[in-house]
N, C-alpha and C. Protein backbone atom coordinates (compact mmCIF):
# COMPACT_ATOMS: atom_id res chain seq x y z
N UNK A 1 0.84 -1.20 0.00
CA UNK A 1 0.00 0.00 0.00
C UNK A 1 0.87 1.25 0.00
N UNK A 2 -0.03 1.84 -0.41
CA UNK A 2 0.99 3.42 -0.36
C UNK A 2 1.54 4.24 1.16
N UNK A 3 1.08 3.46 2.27
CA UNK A 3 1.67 4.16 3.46
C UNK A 3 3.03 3.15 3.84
N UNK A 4 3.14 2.15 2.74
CA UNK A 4 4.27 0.89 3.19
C UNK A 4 5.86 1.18 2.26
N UNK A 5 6.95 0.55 2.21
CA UNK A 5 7.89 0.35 1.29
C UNK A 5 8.33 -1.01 1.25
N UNK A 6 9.17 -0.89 0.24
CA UNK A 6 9.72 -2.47 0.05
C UNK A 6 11.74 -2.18 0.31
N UNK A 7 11.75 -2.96 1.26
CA UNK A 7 13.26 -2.60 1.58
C UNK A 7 13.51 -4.69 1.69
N UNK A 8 14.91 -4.57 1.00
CA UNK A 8 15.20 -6.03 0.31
C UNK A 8 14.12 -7.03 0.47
N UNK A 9 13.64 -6.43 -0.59
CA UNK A 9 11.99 -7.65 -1.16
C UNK A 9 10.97 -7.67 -0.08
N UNK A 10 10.72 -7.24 1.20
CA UNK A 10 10.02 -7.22 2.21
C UNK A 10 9.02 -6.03 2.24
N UNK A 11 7.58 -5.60 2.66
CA UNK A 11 7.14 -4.93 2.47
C UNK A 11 7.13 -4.72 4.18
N UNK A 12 7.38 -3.33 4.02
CA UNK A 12 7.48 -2.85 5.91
C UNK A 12 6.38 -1.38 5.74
N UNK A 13 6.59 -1.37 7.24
CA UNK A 13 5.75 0.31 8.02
C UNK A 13 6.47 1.41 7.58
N UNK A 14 6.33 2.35 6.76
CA UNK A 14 6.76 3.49 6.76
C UNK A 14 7.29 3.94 7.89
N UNK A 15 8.62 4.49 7.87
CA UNK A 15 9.25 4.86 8.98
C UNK A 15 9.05 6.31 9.69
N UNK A 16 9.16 6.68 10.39
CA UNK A 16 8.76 8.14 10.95
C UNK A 16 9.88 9.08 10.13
N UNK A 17 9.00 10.20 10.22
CA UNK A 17 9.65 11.00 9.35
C UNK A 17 10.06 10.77 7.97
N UNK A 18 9.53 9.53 7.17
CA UNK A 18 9.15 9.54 5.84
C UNK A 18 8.04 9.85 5.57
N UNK A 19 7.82 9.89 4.46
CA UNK A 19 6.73 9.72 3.21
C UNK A 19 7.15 8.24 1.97
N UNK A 20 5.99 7.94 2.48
CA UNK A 20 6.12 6.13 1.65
C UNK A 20 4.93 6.31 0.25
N UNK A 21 5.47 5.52 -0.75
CA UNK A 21 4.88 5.49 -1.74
C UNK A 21 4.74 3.88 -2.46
N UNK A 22 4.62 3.17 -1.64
CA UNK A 22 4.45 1.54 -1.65
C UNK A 22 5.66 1.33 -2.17
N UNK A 23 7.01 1.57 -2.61
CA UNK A 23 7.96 1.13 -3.09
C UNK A 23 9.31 1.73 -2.43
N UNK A 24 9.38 3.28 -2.04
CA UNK A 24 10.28 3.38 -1.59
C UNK A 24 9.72 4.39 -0.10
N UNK A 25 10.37 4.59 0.35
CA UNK A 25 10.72 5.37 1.93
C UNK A 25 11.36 6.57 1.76
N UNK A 26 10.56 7.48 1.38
CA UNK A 26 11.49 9.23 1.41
C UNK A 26 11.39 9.98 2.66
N UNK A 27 12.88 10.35 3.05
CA UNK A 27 12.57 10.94 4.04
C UNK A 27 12.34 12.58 4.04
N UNK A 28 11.32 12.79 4.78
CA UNK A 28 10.90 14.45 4.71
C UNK A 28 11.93 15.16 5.91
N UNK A 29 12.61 16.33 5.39
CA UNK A 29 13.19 16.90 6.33
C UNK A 29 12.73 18.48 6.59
N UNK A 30 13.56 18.79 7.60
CA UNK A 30 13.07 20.40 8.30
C UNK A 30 13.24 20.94 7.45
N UNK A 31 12.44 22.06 7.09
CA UNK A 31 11.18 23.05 7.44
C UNK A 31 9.94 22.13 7.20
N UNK A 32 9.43 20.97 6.61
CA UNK A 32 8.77 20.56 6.65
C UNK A 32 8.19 19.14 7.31
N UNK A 33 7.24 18.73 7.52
CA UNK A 33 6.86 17.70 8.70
C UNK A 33 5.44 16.55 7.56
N UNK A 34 5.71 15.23 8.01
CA UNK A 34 4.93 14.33 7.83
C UNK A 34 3.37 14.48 7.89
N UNK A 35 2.55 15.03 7.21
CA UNK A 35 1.19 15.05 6.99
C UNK A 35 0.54 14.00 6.51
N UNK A 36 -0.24 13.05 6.55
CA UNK A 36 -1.15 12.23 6.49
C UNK A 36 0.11 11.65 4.70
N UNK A 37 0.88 10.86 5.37
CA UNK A 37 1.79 10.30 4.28
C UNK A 37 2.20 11.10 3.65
N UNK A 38 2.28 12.29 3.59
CA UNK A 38 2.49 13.41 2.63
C UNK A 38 4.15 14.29 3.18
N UNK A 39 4.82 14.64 2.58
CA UNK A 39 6.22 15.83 3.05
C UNK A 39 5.75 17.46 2.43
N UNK A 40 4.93 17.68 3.92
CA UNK A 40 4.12 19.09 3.41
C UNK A 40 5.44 20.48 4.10
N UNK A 41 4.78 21.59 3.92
CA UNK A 41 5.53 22.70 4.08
C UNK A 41 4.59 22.95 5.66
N UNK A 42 5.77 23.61 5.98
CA UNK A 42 5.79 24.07 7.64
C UNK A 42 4.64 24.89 7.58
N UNK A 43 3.12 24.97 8.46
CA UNK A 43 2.57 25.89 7.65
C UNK A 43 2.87 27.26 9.13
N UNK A 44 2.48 28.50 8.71
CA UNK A 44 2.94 29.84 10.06
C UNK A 44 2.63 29.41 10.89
N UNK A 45 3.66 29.86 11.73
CA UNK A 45 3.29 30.08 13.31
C UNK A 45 3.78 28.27 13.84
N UNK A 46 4.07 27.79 12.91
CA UNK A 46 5.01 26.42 13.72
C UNK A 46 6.22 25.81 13.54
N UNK A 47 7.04 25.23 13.86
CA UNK A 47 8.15 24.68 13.60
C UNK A 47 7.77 23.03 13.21
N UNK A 48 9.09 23.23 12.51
CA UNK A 48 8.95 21.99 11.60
C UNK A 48 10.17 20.60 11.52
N UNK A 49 10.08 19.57 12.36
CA UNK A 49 11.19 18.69 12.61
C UNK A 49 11.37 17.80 11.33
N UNK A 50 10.60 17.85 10.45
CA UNK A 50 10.56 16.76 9.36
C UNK A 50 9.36 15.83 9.64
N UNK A 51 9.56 15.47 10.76
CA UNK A 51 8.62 14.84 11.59
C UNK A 51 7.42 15.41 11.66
N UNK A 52 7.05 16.01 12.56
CA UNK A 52 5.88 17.09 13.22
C UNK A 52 5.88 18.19 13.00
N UNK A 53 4.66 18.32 13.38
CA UNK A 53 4.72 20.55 13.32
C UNK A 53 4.90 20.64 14.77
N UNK A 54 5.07 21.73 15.50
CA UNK A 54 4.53 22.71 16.71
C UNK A 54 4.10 24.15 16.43
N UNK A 55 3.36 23.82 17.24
CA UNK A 55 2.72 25.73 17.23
C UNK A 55 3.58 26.32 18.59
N UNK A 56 3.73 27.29 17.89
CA UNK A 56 4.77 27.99 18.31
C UNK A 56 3.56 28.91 19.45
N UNK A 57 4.34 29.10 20.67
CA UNK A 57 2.95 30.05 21.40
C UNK A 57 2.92 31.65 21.42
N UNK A 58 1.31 31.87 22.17
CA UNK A 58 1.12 33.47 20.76
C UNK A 58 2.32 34.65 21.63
N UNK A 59 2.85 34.40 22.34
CA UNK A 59 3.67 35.47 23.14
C UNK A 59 4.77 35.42 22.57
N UNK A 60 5.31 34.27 21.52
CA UNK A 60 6.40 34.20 20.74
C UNK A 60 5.96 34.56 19.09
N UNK A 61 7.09 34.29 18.15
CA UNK A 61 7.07 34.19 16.30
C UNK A 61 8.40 32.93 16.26
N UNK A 62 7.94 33.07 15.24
CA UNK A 62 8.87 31.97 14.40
C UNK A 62 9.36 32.78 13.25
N UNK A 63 10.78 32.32 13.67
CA UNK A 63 12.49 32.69 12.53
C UNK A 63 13.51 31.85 12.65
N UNK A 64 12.98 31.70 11.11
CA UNK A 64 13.85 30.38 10.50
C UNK A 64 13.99 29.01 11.36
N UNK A 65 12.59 28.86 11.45
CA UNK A 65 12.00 27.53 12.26
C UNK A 65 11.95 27.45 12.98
N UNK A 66 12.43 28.13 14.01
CA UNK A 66 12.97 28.22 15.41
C UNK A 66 11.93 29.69 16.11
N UNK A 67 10.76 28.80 17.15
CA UNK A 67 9.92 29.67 18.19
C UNK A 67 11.27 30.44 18.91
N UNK A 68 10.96 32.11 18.67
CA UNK A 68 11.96 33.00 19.39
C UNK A 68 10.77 33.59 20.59
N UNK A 69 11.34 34.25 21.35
CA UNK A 69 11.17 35.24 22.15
C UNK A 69 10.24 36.57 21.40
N UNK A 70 9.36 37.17 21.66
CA UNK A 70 8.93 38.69 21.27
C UNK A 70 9.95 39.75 21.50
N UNK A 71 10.55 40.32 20.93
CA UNK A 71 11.37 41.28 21.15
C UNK A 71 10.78 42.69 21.96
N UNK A 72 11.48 42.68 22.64
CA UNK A 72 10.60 44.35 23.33
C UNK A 72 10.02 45.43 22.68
N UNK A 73 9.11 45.92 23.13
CA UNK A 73 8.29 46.85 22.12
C UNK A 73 7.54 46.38 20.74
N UNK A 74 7.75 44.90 20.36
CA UNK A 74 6.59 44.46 19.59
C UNK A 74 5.81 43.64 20.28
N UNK A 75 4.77 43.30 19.19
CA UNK A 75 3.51 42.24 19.71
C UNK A 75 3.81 41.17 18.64
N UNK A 76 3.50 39.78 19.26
CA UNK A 76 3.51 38.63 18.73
C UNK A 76 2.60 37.71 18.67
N UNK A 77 1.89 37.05 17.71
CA UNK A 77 0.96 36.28 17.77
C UNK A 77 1.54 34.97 17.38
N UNK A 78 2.60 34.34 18.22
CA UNK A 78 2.99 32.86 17.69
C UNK A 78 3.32 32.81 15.93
């Protein structure tokens, strides 16, 4: 099936942090994270392990993947 691969003639579980296409095992990396078998884009306001998203929280932003701090004198909505 398309959530499986074939690694020497054996059909296995898609591994974390791939995207499987019944034949091979691609792995999705950062900025983007594993969506329903899919290697989607980080979407705002979360960080992205390849793996998972996080939402970043609203007292912080996100730069260059990485939840920062609000800098003084602005406002931040995660």
């Amino acid at each position: 099936s398309a959530t499986r691969y074939v690694d020497l003639n054996v059909c296995k579980a898609c591994p974390q942090g791939h995207a499987c296409d019944g034949a091979h095992a691609n792995p999705c990396y950062a900025p983007n994270y594993v969506d329903d078998n899919y290697c989607a884009p980080c979407p705002a306001g979360y960080t992205c392990d390849g793996t998972n998203k996080q939402k970043c929280s609203a007292i912080r932003y996100v730069l260059d993947n990485v939840c920062e701090a609000c800098p003084a004198g602005y406002y931040c909505d995660g």
